[in-house]
PDB file of N, CA and C in Angstrom:
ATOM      1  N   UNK A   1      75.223 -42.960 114.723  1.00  0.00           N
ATOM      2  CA  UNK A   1      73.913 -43.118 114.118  1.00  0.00           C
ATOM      3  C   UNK A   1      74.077 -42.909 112.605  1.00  0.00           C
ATOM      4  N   UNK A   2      73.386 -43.510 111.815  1.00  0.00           N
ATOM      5  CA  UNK A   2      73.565 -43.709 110.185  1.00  0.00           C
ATOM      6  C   UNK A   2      72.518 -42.548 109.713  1.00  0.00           C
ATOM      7  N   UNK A   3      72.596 -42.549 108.583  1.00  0.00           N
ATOM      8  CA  UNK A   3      71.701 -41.597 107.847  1.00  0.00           C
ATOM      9  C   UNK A   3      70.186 -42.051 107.976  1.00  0.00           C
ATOM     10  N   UNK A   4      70.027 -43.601 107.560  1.00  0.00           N
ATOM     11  CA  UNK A   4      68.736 -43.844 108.080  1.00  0.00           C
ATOM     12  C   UNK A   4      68.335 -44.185 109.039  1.00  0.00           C
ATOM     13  N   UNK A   5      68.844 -44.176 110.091  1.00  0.00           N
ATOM     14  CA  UNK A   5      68.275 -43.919 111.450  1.00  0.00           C
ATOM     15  C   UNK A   5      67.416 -42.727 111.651  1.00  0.00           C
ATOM     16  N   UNK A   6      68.730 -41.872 111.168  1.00  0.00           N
ATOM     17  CA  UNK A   6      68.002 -40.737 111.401  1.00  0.00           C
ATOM     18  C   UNK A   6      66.770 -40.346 110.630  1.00  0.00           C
ATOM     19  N   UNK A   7      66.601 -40.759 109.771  1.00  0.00           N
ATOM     20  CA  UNK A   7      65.441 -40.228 108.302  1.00  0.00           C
ATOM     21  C   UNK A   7      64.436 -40.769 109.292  1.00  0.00           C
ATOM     22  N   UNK A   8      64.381 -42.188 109.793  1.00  0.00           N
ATOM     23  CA  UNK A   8      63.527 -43.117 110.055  1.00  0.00           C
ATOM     24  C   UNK A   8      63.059 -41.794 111.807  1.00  0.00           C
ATOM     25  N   UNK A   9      63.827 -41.665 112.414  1.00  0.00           N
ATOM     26  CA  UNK A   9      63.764 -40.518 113.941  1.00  0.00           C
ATOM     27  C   UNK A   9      62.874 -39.248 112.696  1.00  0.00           C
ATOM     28  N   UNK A  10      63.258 -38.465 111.766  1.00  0.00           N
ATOM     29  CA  UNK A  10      62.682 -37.451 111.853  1.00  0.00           C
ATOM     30  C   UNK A  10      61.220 -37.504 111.265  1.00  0.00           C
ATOM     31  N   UNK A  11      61.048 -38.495 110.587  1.00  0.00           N
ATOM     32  CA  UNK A  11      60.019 -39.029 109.987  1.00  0.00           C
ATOM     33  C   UNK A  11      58.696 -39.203 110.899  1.00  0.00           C
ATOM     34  N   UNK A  12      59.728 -40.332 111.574  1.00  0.00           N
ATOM     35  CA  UNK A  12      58.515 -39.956 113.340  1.00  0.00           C
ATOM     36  C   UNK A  12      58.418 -38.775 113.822  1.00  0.00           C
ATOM     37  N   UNK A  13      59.011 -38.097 114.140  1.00  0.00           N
ATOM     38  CA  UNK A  13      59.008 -36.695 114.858  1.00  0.00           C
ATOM     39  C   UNK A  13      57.871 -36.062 113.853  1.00  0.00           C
ATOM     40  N   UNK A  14      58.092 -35.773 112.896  1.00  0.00           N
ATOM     41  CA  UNK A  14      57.173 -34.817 111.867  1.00  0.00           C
ATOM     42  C   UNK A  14      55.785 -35.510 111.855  1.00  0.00           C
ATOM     43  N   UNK A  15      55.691 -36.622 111.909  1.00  0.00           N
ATOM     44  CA  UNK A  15      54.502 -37.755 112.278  1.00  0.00           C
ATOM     45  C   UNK A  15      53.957 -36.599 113.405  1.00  0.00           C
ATOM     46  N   UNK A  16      54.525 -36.855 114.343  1.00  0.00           N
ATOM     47  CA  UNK A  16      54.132 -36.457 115.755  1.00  0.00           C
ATOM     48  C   UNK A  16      53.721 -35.185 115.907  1.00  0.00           C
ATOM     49  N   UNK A  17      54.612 -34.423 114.950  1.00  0.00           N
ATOM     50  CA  UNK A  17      54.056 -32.970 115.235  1.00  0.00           C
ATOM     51  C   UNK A  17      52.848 -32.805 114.502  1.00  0.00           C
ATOM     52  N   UNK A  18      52.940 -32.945 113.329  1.00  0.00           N
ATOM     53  CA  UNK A  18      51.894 -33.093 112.215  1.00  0.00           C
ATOM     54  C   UNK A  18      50.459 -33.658 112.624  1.00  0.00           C
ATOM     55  N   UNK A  19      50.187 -34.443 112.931  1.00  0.00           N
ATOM     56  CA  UNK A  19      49.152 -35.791 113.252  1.00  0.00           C
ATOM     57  C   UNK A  19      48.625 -36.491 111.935  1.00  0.00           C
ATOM     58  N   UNK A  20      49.735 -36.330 111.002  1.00  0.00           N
ATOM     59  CA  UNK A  20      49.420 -36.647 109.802  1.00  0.00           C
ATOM     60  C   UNK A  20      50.666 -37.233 109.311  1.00  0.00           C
ATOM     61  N   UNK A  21      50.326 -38.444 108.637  1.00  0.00           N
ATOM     62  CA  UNK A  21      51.879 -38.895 107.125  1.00  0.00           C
ATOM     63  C   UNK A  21      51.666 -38.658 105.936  1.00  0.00           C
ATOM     64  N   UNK A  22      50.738 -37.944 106.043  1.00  0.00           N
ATOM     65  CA  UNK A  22      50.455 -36.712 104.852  1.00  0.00           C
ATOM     66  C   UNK A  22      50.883 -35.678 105.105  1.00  0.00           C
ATOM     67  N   UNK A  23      51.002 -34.915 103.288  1.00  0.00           N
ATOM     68  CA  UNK A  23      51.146 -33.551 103.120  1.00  0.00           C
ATOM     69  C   UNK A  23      50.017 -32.608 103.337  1.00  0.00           C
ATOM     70  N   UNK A  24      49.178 -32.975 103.459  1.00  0.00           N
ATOM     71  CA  UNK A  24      48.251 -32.519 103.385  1.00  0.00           C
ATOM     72  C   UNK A  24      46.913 -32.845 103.147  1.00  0.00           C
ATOM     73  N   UNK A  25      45.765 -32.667 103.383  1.00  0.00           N
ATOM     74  CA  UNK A  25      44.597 -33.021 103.331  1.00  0.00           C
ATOM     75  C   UNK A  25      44.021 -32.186 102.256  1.00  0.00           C
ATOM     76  N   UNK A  26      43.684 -32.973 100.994  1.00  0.00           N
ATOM     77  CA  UNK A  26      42.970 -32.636  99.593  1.00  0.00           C
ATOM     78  C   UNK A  26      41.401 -32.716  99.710  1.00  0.00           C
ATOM     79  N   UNK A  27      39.960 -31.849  99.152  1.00  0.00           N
ATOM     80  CA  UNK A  27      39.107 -32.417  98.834  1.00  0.00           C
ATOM     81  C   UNK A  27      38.606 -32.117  97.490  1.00  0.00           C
ATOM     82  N   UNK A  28      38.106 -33.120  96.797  1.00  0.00           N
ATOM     83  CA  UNK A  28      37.347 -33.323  95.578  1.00  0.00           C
ATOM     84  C   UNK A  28      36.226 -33.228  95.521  1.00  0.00           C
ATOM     85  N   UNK A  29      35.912 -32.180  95.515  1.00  0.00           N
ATOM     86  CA  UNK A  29      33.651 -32.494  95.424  1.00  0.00           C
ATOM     87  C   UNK A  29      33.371 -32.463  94.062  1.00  0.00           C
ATOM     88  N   UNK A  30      32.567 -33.669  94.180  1.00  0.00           N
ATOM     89  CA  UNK A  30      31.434 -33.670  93.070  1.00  0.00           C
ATOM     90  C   UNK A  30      30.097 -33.236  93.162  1.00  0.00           C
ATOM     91  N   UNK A  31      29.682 -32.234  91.988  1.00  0.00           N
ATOM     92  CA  UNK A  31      28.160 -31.883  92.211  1.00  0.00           C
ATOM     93  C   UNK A  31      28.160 -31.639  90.959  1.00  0.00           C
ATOM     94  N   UNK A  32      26.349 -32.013  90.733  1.00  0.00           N
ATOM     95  CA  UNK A  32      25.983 -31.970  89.086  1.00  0.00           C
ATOM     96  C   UNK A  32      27.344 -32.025  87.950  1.00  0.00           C
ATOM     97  N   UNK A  33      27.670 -33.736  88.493  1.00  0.00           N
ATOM     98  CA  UNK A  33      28.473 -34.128  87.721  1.00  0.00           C
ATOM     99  C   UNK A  33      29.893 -33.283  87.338  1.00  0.00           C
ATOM    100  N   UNK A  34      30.329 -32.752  88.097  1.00  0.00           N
ATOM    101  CA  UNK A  34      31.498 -31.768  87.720  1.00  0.00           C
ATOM    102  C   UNK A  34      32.720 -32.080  89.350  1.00  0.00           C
ATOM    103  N   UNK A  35      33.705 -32.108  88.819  1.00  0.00           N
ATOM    104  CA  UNK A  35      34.652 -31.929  89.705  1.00  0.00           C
ATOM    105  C   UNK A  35      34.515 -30.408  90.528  1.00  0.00           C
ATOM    106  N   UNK A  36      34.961 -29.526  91.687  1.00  0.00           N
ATOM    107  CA  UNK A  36      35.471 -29.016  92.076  1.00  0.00           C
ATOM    108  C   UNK A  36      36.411 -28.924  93.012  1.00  0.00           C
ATOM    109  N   UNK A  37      37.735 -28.307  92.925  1.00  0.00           N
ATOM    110  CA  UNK A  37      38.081 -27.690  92.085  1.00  0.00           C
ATOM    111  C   UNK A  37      38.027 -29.091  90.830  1.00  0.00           C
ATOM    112  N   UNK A  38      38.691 -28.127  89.616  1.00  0.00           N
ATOM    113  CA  UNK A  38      38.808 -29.123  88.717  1.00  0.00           C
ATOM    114  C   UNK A  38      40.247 -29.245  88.398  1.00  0.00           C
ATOM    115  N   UNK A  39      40.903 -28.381  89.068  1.00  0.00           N
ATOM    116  CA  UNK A  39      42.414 -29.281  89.149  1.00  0.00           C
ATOM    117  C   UNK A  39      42.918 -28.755  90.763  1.00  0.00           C
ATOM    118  N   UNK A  40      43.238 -29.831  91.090  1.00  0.00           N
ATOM    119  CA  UNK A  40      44.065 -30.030  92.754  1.00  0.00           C
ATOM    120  C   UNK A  40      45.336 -29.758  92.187  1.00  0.00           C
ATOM    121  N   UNK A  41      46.391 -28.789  93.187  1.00  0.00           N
ATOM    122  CA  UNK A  41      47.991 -28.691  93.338  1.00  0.00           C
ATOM    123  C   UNK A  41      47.821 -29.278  94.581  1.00  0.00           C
ATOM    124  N   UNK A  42      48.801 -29.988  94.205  1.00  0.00           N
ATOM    125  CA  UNK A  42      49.606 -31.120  95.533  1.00  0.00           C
ATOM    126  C   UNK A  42      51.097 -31.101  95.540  1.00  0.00           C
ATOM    127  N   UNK A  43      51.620 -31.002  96.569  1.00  0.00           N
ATOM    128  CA  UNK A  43      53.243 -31.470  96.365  1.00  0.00           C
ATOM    129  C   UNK A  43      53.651 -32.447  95.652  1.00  0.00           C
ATOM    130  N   UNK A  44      54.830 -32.508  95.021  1.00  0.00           N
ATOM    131  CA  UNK A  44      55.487 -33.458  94.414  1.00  0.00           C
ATOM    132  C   UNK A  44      56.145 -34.276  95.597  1.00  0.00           C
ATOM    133  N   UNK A  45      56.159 -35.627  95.382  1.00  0.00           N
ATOM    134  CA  UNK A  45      57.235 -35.809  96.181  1.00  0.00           C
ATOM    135  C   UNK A  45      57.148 -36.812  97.826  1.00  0.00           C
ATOM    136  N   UNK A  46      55.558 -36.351  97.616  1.00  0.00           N
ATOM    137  CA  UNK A  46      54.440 -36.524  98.795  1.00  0.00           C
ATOM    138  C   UNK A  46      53.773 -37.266  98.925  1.00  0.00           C
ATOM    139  N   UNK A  47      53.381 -38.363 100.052  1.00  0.00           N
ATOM    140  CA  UNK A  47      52.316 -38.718  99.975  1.00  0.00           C
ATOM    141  C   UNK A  47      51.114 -38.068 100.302  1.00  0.00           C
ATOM    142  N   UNK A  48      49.842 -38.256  99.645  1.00  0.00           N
ATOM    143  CA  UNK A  48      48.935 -37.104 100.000  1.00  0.00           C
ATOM    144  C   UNK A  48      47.577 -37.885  99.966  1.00  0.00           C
ATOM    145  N   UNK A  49      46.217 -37.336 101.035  1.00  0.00           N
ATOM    146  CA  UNK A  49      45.605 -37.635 100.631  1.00  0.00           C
ATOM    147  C   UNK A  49      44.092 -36.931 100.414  1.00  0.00           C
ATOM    148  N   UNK A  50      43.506 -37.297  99.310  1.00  0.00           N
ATOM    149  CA  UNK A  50      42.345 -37.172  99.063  1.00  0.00           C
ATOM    150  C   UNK A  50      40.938 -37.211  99.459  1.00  0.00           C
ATOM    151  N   UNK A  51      40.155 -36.336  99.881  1.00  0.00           N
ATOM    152  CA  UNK A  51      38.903 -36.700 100.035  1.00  0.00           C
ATOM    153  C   UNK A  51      37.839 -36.365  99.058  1.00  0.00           C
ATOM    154  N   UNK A  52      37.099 -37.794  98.444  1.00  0.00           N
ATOM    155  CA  UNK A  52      36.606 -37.307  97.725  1.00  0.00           C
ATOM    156  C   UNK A  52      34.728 -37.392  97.769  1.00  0.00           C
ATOM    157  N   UNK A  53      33.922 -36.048  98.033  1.00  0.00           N
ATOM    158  CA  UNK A  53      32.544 -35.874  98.539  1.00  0.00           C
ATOM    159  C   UNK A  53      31.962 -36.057  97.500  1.00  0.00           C
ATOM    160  N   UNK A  54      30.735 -36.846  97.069  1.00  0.00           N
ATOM    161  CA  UNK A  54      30.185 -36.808  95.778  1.00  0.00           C
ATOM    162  C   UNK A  54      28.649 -35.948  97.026  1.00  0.00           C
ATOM    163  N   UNK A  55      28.161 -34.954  96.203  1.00  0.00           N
ATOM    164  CA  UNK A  55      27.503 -34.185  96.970  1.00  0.00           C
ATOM    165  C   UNK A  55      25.894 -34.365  95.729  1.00  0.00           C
ATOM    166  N   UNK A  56      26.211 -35.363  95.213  1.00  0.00           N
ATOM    167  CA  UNK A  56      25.260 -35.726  94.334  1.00  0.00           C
ATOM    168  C   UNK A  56      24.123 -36.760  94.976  1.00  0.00           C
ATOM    169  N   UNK A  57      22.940 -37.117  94.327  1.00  0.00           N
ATOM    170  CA  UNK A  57      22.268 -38.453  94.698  1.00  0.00           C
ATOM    171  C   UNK A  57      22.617 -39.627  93.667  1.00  0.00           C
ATOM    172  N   UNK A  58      23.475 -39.825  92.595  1.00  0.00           N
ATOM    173  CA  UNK A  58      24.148 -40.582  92.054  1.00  0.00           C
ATOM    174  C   UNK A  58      25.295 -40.936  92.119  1.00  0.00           C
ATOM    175  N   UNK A  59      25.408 -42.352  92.080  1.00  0.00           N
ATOM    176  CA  UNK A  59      26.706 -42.777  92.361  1.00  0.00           C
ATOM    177  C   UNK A  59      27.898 -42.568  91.324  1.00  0.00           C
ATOM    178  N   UNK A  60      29.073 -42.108  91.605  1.00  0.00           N
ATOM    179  CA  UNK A  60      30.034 -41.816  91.066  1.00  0.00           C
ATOM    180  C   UNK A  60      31.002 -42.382  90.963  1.00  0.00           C
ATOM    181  N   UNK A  61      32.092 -42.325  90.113  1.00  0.00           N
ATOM    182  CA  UNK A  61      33.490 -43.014  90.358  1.00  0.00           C
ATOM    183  C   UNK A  61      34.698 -42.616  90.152  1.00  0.00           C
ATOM    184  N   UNK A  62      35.572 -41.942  91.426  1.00  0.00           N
ATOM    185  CA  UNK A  62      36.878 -41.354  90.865  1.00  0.00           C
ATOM    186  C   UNK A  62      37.635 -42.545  90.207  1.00  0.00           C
ATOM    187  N   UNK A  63      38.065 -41.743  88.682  1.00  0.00           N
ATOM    188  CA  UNK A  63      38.950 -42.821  88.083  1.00  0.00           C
ATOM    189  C   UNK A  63      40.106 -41.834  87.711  1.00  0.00           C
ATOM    190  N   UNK A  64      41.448 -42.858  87.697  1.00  0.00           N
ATOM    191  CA  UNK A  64      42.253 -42.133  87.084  1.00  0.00           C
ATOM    192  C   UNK A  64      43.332 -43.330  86.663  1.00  0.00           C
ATOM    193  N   UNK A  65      43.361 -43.678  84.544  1.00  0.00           N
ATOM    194  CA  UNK A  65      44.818 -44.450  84.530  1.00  0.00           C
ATOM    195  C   UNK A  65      46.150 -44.021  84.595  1.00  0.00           C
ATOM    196  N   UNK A  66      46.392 -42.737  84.663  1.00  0.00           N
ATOM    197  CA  UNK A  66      47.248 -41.820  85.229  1.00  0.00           C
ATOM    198  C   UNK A  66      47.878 -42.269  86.812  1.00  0.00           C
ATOM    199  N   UNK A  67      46.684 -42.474  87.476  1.00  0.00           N
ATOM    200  CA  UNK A  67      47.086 -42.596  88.753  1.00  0.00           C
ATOM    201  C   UNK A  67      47.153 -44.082  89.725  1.00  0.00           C
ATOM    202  N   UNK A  68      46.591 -45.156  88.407  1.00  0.00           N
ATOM    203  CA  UNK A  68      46.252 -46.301  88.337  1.00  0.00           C
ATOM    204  C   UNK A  68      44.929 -46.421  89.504  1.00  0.00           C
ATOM    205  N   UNK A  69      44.229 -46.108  89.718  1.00  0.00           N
ATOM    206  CA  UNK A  69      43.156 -45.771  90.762  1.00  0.00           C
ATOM    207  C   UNK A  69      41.358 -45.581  90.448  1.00  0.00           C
ATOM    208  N   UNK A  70      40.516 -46.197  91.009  1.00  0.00           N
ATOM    209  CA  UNK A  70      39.168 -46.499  90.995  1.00  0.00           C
ATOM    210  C   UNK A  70      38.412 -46.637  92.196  1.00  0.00           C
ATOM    211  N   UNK A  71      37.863 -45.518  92.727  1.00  0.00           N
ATOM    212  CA  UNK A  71      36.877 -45.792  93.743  1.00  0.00           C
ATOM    213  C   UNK A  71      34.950 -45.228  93.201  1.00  0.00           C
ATOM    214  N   UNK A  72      34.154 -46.057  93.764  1.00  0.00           N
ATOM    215  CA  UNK A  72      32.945 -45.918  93.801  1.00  0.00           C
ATOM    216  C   UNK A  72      32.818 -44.901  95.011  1.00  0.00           C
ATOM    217  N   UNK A  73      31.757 -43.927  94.672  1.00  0.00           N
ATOM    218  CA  UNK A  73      31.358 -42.935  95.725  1.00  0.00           C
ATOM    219  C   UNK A  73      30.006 -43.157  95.722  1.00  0.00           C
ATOM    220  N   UNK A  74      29.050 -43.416  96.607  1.00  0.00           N
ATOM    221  CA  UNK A  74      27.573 -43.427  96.375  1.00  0.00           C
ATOM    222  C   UNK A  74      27.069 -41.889  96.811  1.00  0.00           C
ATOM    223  N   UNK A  75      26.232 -41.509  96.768  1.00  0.00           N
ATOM    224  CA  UNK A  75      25.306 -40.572  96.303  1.00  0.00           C
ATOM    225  C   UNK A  75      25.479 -40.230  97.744  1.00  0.00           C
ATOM    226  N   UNK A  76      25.852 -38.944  97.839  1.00  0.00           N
ATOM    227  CA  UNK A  76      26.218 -38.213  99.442  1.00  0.00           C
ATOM    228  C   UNK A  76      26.815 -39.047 100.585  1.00  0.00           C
ATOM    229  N   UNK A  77      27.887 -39.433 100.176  1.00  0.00           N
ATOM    230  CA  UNK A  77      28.863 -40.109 100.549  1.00  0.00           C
ATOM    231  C   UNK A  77      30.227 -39.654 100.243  1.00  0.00           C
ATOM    232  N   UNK A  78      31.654 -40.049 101.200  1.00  0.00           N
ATOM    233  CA  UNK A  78      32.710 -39.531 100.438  1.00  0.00           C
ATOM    234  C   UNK A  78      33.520 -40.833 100.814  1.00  0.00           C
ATOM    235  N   UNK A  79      34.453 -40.744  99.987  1.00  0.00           N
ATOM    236  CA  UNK A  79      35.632 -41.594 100.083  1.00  0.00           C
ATOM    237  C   UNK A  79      37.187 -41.342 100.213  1.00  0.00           C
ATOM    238  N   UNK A  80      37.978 -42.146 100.597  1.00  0.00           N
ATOM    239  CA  UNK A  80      39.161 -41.378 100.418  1.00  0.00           C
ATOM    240  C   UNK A  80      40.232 -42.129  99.758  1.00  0.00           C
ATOM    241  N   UNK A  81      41.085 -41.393  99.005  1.00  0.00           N
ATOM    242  CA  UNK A  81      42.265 -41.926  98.130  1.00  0.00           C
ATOM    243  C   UNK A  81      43.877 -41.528  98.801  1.00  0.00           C
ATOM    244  N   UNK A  82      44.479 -42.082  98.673  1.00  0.00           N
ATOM    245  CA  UNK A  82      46.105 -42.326  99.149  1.00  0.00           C
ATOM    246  C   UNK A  82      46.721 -42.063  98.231  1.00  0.00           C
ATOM    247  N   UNK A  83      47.371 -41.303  97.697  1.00  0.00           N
ATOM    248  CA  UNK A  83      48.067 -41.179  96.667  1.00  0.00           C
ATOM    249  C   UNK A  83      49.524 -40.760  96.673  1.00  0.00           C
ATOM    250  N   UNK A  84      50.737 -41.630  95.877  1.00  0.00           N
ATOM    251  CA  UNK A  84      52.183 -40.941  95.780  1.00  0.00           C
ATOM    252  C   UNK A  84      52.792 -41.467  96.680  1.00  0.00           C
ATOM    253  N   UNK A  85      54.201 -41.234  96.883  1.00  0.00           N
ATOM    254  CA  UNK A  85      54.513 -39.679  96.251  1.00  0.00           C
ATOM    255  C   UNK A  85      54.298 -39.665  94.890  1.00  0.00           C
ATOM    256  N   UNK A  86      53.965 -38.695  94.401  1.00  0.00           N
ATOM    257  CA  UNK A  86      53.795 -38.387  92.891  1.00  0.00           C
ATOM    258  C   UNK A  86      54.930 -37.517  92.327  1.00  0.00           C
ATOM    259  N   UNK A  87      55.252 -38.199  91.358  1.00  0.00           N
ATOM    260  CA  UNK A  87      56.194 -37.192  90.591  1.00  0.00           C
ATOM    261  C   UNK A  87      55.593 -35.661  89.613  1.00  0.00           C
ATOM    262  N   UNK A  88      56.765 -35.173  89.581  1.00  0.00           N
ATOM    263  CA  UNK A  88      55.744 -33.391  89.365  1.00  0.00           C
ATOM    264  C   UNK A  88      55.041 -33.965  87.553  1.00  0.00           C
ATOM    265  N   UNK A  89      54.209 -33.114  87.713  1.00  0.00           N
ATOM    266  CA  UNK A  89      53.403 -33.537  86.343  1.00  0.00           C
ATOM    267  C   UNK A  89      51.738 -33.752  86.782  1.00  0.00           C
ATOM    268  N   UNK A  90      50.816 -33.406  85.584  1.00  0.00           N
ATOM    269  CA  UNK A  90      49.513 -33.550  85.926  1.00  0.00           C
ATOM    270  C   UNK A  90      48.997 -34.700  85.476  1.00  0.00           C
ATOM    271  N   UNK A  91      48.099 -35.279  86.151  1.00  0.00           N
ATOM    272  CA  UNK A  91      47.257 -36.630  85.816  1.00  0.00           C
ATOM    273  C   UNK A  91      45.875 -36.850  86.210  1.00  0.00           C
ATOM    274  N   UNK A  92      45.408 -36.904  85.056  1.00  0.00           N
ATOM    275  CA  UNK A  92      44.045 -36.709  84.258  1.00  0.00           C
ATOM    276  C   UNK A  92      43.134 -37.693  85.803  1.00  0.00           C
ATOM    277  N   UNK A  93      42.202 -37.334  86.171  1.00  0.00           N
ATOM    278  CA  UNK A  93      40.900 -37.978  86.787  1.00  0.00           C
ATOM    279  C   UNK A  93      39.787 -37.870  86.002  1.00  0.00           C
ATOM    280  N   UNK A  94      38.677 -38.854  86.314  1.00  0.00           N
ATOM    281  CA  UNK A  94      37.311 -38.717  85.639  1.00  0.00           C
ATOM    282  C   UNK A  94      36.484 -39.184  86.767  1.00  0.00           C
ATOM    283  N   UNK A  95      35.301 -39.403  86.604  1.00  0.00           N
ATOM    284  CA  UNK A  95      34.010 -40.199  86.526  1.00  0.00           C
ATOM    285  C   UNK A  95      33.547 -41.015  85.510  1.00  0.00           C
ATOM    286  N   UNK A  96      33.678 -41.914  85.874  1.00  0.00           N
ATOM    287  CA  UNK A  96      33.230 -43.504  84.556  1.00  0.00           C
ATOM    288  C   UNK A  96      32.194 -43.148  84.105  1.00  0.00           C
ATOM    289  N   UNK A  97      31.272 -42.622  85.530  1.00  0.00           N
ATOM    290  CA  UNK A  97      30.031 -42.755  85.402  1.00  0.00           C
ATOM    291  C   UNK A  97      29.439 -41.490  84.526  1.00  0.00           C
ATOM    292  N   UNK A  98      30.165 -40.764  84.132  1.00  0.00           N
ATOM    293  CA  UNK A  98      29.649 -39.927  83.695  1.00  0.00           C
ATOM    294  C   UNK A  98      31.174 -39.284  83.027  1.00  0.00           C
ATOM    295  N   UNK A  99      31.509 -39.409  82.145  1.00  0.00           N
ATOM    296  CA  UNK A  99      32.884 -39.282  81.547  1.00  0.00           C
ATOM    297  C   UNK A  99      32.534 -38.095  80.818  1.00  0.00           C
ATOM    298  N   UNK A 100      31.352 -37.665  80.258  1.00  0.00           N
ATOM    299  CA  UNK A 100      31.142 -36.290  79.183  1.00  0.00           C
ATOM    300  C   UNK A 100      31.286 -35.078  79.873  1.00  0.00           C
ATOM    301  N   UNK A 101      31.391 -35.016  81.244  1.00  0.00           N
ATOM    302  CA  UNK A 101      30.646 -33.945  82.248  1.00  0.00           C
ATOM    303  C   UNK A 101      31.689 -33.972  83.329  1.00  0.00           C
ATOM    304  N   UNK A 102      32.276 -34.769  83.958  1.00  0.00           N
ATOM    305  CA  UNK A 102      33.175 -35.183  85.067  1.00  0.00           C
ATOM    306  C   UNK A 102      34.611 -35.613  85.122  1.00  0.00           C
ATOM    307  N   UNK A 103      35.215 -34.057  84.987  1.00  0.00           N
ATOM    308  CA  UNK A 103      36.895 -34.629  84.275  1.00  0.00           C
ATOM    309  C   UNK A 103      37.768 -33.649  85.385  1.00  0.00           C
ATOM    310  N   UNK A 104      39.010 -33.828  85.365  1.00  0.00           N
ATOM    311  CA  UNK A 104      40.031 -33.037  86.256  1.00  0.00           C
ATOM    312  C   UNK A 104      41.447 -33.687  86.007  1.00  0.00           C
ATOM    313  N   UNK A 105      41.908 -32.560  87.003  1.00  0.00           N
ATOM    314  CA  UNK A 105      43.496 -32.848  87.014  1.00  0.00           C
ATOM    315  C   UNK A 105      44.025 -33.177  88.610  1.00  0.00           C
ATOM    316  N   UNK A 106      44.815 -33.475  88.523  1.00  0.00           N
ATOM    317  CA  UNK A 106      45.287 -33.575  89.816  1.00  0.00           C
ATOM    318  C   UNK A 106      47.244 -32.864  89.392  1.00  0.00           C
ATOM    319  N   UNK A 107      47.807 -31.700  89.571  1.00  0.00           N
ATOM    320  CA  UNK A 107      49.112 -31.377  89.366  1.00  0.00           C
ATOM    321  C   UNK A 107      49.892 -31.414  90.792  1.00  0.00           C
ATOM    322  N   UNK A 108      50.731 -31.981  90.415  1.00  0.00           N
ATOM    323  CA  UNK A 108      52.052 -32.649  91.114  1.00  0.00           C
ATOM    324  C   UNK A 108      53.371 -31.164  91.287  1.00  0.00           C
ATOM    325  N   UNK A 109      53.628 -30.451  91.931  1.00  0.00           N
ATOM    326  CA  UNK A 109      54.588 -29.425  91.738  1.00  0.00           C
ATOM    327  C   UNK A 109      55.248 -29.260  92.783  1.00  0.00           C
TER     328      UNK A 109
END
């Protein structure tokens, strides 16, 4: 058996145990225009993903050119983002919709 056989066997296995091909399950809430948290730690390395709750009655928009990424959230609604693996380092998120008030990080470690 080769090396990627095997990567490809444990990959599944960790699938299986996990119930996830994620690292983990992230959430982003928005309320009165503000991220919380306002910076996410995530693994480096990882694919990971995001949920993001806008807990507002206005529609929102996670943006990030950091992360090359744009979703619309409507007003008590959530969405979700796929992200990485990401290399270690932080990258800036916003809200379009509200860019003065609605900022974050997302760090990679």
């Amino acid at each position: 058996m080769n090396y990627k056989s095997l990567a490809v066997i444990v990959g599944c296995a960790a699938l299986l145990l996990t119930g996830s091909a994620y690292a983990d399950d992230y959430v982003f809430t928005l309320k009165d225009h503000k991220f919380t948290p306002e910076q996410l730690i995530v693994p480096a390395g990882q694919k990971i993903k995001i949920t993001v709750r806008n807990m507002d009655k206005t529609p929102a928009e996670f943006e990030s050119f950091d992360l090359n990424r744009e979703k619309v959230v409507k007003g008590g609604e959530e969405v979700t983002v796929i992200l990485g693996p990401l290399d270690a380092g932080v990258y800036q998120v916003f809200d379009d919709f509200h860019k003065d008030t609605t900022t974050g990080t997302i760090k990679a470690q």
